[in-house]
Structure formats: structure tokens, C-alpha cells
ModelCIF file with pLDDT and N, C-alpha, C, O atoms, coordinates in Angstrom:
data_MODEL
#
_entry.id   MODEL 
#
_entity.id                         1 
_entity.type                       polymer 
_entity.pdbx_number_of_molecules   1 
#
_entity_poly.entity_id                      1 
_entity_poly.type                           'polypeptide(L)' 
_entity_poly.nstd_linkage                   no 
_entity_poly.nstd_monomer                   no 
_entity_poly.pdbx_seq_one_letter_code       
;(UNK)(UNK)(UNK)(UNK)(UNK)(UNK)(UNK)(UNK)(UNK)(UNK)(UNK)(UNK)(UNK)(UNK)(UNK)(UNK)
(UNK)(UNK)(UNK)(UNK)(UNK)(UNK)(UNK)(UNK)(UNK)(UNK)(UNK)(UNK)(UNK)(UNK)(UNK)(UNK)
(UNK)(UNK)(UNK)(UNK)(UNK)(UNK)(UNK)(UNK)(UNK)(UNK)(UNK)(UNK)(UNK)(UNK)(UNK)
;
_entity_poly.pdbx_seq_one_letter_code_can   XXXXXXXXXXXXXXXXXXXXXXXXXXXXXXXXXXXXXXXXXXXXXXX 
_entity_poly.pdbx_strand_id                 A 
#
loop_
_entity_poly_seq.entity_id 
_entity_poly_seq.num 
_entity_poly_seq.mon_id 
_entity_poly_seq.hetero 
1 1  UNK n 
1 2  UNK n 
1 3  UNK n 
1 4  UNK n 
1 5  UNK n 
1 6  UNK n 
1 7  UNK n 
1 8  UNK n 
1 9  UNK n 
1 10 UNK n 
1 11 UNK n 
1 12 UNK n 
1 13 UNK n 
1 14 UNK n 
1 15 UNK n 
1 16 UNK n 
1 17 UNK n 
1 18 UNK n 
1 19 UNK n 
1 20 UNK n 
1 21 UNK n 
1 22 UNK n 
1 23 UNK n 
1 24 UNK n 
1 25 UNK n 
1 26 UNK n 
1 27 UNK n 
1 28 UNK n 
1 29 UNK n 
1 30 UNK n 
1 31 UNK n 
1 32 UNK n 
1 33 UNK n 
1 34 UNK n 
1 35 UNK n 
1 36 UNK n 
1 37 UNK n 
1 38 UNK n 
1 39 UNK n 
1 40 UNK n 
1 41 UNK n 
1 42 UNK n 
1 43 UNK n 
1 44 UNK n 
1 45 UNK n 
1 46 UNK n 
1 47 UNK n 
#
_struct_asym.id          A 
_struct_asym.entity_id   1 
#
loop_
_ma_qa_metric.id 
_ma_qa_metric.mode 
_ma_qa_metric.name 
_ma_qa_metric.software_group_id 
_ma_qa_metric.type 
1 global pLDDT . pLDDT 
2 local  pLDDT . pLDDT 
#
_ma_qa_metric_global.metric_id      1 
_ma_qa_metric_global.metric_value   96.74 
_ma_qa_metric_global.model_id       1 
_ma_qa_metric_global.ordinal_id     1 
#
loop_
_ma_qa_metric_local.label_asym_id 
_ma_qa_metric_local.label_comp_id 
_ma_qa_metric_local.label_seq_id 
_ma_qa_metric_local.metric_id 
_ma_qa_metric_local.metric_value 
_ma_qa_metric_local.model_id 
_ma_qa_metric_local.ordinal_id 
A UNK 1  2 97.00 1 1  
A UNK 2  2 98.00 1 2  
A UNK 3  2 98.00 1 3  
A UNK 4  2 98.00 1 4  
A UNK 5  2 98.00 1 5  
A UNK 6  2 98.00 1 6  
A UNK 7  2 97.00 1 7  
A UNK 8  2 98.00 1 8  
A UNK 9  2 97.00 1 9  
A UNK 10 2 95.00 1 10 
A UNK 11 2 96.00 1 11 
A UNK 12 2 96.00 1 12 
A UNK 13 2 96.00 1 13 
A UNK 14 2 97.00 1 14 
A UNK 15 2 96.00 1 15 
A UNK 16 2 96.00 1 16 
A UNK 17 2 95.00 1 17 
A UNK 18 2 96.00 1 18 
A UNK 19 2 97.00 1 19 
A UNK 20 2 97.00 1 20 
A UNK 21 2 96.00 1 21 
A UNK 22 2 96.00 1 22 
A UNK 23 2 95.00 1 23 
A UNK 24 2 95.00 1 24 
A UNK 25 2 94.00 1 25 
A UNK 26 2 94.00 1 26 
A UNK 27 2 96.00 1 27 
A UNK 28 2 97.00 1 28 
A UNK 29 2 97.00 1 29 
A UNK 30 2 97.00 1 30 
A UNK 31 2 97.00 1 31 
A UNK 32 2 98.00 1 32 
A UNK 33 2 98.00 1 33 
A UNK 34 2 97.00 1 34 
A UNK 35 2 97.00 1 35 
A UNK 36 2 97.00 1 36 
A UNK 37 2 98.00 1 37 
A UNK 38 2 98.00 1 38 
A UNK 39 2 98.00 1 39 
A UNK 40 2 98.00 1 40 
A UNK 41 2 97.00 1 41 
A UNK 42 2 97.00 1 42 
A UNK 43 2 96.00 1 43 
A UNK 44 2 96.00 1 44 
A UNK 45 2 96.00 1 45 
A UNK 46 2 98.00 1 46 
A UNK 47 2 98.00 1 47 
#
loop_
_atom_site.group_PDB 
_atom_site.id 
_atom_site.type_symbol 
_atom_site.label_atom_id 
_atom_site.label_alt_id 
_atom_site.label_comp_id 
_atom_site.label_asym_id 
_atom_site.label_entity_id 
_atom_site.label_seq_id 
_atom_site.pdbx_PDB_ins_code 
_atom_site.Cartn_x 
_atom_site.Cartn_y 
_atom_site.Cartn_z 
_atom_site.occupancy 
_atom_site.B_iso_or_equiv 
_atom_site.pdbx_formal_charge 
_atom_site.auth_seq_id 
_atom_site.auth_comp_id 
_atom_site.auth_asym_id 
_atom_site.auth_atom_id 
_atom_site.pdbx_PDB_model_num 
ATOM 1   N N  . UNK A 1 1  ? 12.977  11.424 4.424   1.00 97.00 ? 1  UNK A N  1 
ATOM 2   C CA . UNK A 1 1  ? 12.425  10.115 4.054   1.00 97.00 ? 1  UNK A CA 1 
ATOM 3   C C  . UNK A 1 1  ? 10.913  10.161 4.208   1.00 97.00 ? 1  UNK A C  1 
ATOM 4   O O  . UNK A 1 1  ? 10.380  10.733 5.159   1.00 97.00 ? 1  UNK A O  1 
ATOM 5   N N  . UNK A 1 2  ? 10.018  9.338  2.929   1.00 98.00 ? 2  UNK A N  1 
ATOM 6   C CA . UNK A 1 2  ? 8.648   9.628  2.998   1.00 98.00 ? 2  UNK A CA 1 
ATOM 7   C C  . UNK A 1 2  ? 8.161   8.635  3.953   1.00 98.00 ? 2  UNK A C  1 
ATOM 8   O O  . UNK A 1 2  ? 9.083   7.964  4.416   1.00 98.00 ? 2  UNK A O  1 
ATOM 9   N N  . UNK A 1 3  ? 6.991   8.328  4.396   1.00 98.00 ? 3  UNK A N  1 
ATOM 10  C CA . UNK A 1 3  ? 6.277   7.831  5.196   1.00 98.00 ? 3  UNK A CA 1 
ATOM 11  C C  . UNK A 1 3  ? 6.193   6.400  3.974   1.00 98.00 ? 3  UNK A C  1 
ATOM 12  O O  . UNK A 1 3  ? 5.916   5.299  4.451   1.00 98.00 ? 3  UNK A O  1 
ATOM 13  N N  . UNK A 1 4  ? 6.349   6.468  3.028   1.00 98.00 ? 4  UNK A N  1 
ATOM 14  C CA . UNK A 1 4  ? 6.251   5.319  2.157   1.00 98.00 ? 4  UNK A CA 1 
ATOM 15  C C  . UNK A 1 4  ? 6.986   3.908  2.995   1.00 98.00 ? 4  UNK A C  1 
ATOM 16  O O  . UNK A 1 4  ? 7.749   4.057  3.948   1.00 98.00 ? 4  UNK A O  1 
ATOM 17  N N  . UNK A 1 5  ? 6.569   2.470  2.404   1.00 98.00 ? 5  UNK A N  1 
ATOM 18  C CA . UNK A 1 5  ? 7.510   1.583  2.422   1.00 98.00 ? 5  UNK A CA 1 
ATOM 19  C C  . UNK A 1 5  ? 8.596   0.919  3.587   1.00 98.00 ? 5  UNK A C  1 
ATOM 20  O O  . UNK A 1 5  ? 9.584   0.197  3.720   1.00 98.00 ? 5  UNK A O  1 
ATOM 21  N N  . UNK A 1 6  ? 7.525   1.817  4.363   1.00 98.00 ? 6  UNK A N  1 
ATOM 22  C CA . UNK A 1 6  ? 8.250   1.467  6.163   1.00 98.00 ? 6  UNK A CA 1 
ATOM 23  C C  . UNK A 1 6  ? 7.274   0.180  6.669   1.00 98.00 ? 6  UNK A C  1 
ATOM 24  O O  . UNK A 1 6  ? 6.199   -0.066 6.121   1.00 98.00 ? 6  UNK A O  1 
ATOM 25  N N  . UNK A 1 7  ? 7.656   -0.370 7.465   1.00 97.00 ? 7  UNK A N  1 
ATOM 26  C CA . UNK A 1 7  ? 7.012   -0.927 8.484   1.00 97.00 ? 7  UNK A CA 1 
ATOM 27  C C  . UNK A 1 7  ? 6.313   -0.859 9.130   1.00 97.00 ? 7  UNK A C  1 
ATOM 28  O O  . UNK A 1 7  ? 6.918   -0.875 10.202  1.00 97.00 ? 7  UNK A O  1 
ATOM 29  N N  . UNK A 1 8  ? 4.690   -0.733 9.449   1.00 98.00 ? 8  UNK A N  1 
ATOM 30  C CA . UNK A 1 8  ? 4.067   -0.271 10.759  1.00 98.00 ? 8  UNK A CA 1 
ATOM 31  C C  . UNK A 1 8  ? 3.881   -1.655 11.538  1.00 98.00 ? 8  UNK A C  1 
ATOM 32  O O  . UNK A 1 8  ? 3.742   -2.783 11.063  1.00 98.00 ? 8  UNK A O  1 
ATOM 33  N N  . UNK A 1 9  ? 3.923   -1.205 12.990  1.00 97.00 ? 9  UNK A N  1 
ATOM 34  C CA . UNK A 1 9  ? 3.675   -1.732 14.302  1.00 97.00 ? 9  UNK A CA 1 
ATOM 35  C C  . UNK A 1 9  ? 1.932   -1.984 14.088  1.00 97.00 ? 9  UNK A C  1 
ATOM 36  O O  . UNK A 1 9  ? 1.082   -1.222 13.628  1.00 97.00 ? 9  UNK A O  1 
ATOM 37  N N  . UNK A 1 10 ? 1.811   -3.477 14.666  1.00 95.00 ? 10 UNK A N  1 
ATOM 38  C CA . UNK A 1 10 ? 0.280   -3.047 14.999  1.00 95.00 ? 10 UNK A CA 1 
ATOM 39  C C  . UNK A 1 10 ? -0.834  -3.386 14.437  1.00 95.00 ? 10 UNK A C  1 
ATOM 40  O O  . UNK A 1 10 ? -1.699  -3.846 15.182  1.00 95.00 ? 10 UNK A O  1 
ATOM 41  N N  . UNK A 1 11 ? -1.124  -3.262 13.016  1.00 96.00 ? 11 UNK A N  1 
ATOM 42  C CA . UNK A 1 11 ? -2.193  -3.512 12.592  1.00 96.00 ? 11 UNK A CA 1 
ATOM 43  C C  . UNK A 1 11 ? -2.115  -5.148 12.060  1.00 96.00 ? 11 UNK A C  1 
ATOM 44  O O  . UNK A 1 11 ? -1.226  -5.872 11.614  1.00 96.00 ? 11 UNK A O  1 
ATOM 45  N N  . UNK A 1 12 ? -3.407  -5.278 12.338  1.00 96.00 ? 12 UNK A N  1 
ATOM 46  C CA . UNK A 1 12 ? -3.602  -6.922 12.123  1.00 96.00 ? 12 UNK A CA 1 
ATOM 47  C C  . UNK A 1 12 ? -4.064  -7.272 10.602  1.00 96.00 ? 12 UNK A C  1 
ATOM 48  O O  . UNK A 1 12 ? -3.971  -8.460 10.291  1.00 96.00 ? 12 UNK A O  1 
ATOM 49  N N  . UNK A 1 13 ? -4.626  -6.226 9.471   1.00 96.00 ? 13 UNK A N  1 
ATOM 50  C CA . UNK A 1 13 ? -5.372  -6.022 8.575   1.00 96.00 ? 13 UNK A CA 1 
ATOM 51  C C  . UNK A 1 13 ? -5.710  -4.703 8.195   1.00 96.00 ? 13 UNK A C  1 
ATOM 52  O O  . UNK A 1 13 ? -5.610  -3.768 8.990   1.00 96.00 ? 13 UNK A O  1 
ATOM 53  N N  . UNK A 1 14 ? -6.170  -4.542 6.834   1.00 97.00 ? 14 UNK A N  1 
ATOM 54  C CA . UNK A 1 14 ? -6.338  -3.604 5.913   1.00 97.00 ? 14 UNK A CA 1 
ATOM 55  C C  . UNK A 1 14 ? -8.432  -3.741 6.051   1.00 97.00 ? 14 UNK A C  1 
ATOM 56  O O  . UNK A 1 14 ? -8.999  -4.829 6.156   1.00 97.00 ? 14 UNK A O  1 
ATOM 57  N N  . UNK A 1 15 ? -9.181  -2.379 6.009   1.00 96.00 ? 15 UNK A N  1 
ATOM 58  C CA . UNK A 1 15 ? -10.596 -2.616 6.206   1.00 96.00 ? 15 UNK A CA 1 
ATOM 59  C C  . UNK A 1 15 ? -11.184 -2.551 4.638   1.00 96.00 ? 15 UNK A C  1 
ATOM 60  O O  . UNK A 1 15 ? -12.280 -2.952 4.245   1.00 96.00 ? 15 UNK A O  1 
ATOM 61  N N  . UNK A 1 16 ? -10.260 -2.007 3.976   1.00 96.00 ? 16 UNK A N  1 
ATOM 62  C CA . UNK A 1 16 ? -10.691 -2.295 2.453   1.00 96.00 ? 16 UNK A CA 1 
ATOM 63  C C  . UNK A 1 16 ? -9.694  -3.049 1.356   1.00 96.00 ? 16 UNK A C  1 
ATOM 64  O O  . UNK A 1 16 ? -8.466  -2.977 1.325   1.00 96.00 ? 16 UNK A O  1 
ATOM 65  N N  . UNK A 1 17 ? -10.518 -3.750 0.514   1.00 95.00 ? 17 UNK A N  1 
ATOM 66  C CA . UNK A 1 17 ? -9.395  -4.680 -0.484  1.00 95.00 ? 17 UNK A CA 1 
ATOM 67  C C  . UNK A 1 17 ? -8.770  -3.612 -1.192  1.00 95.00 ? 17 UNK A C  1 
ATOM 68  O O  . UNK A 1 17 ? -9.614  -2.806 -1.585  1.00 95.00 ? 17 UNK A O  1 
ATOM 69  N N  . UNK A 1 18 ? -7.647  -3.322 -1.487  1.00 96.00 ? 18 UNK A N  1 
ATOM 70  C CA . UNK A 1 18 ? -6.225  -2.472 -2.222  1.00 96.00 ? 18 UNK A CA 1 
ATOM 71  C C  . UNK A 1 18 ? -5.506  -3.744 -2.755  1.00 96.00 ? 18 UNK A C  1 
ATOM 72  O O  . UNK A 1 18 ? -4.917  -4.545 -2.028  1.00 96.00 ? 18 UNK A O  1 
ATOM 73  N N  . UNK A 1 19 ? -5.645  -3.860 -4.375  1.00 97.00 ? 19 UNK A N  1 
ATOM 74  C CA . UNK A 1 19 ? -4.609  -4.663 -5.139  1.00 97.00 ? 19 UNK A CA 1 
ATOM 75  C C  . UNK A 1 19 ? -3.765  -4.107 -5.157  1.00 97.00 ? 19 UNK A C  1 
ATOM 76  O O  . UNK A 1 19 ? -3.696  -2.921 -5.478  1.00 97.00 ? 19 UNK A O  1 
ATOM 77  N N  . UNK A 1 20 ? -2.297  -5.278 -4.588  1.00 97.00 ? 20 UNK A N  1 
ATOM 78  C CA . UNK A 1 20 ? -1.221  -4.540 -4.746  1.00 97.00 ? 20 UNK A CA 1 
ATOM 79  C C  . UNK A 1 20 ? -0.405  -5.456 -5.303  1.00 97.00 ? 20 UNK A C  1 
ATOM 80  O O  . UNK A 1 20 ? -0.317  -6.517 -4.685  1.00 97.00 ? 20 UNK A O  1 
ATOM 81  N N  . UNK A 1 21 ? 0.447   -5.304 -6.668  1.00 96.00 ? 21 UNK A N  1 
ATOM 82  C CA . UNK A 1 21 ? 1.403   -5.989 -7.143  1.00 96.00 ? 21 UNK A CA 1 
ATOM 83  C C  . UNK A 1 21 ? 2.381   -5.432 -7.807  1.00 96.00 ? 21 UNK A C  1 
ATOM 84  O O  . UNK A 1 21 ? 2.268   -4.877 -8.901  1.00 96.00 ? 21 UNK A O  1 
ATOM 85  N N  . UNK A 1 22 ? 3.905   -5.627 -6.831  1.00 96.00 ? 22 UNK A N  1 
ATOM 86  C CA . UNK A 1 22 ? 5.297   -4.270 -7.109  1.00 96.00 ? 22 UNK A CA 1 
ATOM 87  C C  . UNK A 1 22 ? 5.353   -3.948 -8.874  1.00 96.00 ? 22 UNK A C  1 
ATOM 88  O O  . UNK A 1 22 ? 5.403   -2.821 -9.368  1.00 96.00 ? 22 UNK A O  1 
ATOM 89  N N  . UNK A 1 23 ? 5.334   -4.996 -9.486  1.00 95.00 ? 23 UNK A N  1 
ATOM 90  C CA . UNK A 1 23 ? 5.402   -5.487 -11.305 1.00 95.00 ? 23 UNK A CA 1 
ATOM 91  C C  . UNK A 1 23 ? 3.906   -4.758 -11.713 1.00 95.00 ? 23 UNK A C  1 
ATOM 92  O O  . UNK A 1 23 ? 4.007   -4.502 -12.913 1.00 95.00 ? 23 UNK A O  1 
ATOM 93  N N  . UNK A 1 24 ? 2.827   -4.404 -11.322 1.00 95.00 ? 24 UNK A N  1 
ATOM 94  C CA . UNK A 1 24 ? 1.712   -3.983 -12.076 1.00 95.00 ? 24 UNK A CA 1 
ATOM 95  C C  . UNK A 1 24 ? 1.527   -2.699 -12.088 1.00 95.00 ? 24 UNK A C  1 
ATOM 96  O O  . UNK A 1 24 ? 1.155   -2.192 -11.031 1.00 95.00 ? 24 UNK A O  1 
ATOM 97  N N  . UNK A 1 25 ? 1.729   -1.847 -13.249 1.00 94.00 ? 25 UNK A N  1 
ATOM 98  C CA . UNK A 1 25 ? 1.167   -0.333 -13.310 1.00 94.00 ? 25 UNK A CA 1 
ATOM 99  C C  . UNK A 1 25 ? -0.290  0.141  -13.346 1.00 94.00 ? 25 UNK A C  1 
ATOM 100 O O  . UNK A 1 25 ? -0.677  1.307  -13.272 1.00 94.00 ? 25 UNK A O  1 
ATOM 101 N N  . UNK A 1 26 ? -1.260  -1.315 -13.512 1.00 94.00 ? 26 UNK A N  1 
ATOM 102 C CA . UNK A 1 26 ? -2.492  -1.162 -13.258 1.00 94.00 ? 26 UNK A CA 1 
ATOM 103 C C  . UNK A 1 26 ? -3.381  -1.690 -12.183 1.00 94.00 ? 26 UNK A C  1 
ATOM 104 O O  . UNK A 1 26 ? -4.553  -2.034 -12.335 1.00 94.00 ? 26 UNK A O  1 
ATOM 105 N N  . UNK A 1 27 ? -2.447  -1.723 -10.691 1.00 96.00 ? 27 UNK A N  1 
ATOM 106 C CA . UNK A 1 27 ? -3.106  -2.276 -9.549  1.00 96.00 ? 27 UNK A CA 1 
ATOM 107 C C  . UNK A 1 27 ? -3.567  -0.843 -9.136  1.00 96.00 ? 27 UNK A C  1 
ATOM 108 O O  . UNK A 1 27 ? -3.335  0.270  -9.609  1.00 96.00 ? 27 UNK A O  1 
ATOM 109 N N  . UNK A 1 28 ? -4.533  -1.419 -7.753  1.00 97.00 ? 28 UNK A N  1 
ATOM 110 C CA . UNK A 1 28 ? -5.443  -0.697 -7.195  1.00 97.00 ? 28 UNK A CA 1 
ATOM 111 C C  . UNK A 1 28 ? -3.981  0.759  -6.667  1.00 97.00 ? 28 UNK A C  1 
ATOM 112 O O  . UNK A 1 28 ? -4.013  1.989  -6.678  1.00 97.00 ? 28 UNK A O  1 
ATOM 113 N N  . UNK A 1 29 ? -3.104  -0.068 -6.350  1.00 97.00 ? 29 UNK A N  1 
ATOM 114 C CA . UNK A 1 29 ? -2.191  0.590  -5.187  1.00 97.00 ? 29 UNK A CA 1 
ATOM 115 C C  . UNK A 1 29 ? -2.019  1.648  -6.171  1.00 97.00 ? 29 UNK A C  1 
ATOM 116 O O  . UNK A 1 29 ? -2.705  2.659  -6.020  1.00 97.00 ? 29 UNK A O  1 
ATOM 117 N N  . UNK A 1 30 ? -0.807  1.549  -7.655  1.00 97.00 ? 30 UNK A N  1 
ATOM 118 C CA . UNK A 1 30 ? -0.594  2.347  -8.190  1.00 97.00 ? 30 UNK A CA 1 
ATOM 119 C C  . UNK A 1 30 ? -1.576  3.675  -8.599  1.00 97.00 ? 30 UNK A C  1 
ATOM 120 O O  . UNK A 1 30 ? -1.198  4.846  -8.580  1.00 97.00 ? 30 UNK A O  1 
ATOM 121 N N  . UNK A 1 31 ? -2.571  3.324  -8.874  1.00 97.00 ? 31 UNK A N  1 
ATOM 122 C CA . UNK A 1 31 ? -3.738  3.943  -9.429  1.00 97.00 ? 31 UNK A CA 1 
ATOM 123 C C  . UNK A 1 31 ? -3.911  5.389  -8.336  1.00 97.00 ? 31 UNK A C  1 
ATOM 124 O O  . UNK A 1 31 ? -3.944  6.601  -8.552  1.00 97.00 ? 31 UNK A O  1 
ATOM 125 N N  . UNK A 1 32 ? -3.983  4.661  -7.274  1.00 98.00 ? 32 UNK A N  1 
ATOM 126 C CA . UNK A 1 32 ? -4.282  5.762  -5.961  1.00 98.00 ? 32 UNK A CA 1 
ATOM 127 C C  . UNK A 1 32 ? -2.993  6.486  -5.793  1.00 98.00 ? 32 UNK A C  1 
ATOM 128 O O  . UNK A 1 32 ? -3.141  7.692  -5.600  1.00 98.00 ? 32 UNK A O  1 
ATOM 129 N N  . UNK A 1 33 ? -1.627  6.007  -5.821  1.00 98.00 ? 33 UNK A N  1 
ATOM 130 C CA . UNK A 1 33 ? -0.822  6.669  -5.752  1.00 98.00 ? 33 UNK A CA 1 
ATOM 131 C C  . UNK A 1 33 ? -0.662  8.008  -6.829  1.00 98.00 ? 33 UNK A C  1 
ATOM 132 O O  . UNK A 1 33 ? 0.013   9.028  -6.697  1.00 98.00 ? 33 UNK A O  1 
ATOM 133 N N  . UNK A 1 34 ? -1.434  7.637  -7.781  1.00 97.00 ? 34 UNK A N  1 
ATOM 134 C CA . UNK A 1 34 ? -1.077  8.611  -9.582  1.00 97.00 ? 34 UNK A CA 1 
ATOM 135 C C  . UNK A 1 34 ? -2.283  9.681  -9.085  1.00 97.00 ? 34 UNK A C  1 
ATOM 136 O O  . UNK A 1 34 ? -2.368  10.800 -9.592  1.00 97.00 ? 34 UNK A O  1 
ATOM 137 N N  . UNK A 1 35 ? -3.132  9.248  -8.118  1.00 97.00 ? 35 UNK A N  1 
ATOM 138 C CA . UNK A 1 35 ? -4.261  10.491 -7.825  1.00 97.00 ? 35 UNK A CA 1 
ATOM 139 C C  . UNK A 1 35 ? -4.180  10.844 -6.712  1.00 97.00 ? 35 UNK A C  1 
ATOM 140 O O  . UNK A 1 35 ? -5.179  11.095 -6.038  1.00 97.00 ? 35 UNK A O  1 
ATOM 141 N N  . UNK A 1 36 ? -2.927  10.946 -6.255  1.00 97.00 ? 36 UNK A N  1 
ATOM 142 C CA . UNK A 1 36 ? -2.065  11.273 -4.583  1.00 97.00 ? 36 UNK A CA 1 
ATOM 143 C C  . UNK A 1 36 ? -2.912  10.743 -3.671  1.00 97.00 ? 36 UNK A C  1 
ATOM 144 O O  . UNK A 1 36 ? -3.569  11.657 -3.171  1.00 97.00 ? 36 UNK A O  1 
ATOM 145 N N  . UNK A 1 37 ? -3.267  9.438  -3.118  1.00 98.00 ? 37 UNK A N  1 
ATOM 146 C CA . UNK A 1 37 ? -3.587  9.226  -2.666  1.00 98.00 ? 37 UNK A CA 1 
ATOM 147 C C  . UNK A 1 37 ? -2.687  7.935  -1.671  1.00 98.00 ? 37 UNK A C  1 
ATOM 148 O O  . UNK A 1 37 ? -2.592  6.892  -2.317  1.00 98.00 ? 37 UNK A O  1 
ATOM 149 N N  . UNK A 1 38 ? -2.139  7.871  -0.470  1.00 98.00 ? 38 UNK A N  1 
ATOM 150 C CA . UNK A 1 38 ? -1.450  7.256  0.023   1.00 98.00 ? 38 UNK A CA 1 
ATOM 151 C C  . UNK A 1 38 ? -2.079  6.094  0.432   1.00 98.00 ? 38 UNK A C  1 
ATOM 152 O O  . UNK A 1 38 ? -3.211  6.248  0.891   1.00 98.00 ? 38 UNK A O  1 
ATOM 153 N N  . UNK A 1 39 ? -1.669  5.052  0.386   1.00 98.00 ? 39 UNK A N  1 
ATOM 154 C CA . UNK A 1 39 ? -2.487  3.650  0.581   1.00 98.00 ? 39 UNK A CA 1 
ATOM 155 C C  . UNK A 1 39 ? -2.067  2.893  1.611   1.00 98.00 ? 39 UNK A C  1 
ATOM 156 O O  . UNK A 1 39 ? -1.163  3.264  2.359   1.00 98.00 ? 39 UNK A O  1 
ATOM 157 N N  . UNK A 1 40 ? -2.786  1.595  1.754   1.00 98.00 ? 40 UNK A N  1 
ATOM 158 C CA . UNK A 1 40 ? -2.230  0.611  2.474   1.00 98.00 ? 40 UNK A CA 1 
ATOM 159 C C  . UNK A 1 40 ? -1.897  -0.952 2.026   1.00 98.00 ? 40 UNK A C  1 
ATOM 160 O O  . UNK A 1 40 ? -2.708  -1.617 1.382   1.00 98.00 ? 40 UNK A O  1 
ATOM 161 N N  . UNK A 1 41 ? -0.997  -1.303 2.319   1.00 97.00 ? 41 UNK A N  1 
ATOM 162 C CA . UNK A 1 41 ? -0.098  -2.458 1.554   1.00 97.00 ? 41 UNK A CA 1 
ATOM 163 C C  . UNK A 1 41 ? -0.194  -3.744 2.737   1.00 97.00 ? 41 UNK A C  1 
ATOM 164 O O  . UNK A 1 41 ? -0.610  -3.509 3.871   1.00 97.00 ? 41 UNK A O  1 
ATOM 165 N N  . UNK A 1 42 ? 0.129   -4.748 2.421   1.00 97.00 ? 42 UNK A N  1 
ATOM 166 C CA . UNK A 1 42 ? 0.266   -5.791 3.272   1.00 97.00 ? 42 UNK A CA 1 
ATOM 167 C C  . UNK A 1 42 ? 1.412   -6.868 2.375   1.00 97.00 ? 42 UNK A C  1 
ATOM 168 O O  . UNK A 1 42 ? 1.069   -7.907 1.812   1.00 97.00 ? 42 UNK A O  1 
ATOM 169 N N  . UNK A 1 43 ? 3.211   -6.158 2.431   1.00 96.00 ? 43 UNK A N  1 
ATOM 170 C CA . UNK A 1 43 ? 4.340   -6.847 2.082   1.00 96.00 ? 43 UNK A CA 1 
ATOM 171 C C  . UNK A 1 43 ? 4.899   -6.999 2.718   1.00 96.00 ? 43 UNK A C  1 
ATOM 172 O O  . UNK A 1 43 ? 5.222   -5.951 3.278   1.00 96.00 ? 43 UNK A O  1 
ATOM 173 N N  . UNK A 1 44 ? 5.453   -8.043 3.197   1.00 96.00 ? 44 UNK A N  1 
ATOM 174 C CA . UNK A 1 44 ? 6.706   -8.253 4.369   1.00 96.00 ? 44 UNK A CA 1 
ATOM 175 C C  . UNK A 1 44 ? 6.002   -6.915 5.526   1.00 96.00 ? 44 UNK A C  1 
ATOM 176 O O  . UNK A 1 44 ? 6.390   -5.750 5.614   1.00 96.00 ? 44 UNK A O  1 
ATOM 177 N N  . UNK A 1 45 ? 4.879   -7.594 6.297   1.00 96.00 ? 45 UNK A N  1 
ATOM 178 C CA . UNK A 1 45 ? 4.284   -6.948 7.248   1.00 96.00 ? 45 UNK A CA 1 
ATOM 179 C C  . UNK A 1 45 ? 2.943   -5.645 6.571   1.00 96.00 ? 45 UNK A C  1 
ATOM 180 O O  . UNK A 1 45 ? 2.200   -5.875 5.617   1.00 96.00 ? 45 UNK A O  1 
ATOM 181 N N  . UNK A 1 46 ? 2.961   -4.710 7.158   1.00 98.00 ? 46 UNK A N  1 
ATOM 182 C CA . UNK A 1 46 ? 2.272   -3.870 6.642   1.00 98.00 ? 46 UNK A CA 1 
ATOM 183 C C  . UNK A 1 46 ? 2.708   -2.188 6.448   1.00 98.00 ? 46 UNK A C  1 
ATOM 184 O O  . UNK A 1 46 ? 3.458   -1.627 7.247   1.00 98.00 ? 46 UNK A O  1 
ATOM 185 N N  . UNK A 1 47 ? 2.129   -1.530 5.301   1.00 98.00 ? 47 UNK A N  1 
ATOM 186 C CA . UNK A 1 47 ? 2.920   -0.704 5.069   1.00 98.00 ? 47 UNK A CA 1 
ATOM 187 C C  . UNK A 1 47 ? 2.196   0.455  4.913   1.00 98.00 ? 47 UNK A C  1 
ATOM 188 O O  . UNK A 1 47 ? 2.772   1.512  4.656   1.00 98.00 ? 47 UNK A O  1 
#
């Protein structure tokens, strides 16, 4: 199982804005993911 889509403990906030919307193939999130880049989310907690 990847480190993706889990839950983290802990953080109160993200230090940079990352658009993230599950329905958009042109948010910030996806974009970084297509140039392997692992991100940070704030859905049902933080991710």
C-alpha cells in the first residue's frame, strides 16, 4: 500500500497553496502527481 490517501496525525496546515479537486484533471494536485511529484491534500483531515 502507497503512502497515498492515508490520514496523517498532526499537521494543522499545508505551507503552500496545492489546488485540489478529486473531479479535476487540471488541479495543482494532479499536475504534480503526472511529474511524480507527491503532494499535500487537506480531505477529510490531511493527506
Amino acid at each position: 500500500k502507497t503512502i497515498s490517501n492515508v490520514p496523517v496525525n498532526g499537521p494543522t496546515g499545508i505551507s503552500k497553496s496545492v489546488f485540489f479537486d478529486l473531479q479535476n484533471p487540471a488541479s495543482d494536485a494532479v499536475l504534480l502527481n503526472d511529474g511524480n511529484v507527491t503532494t499535500l491534500i487537506r480531505k477529510q483531515g490531511f493527506r
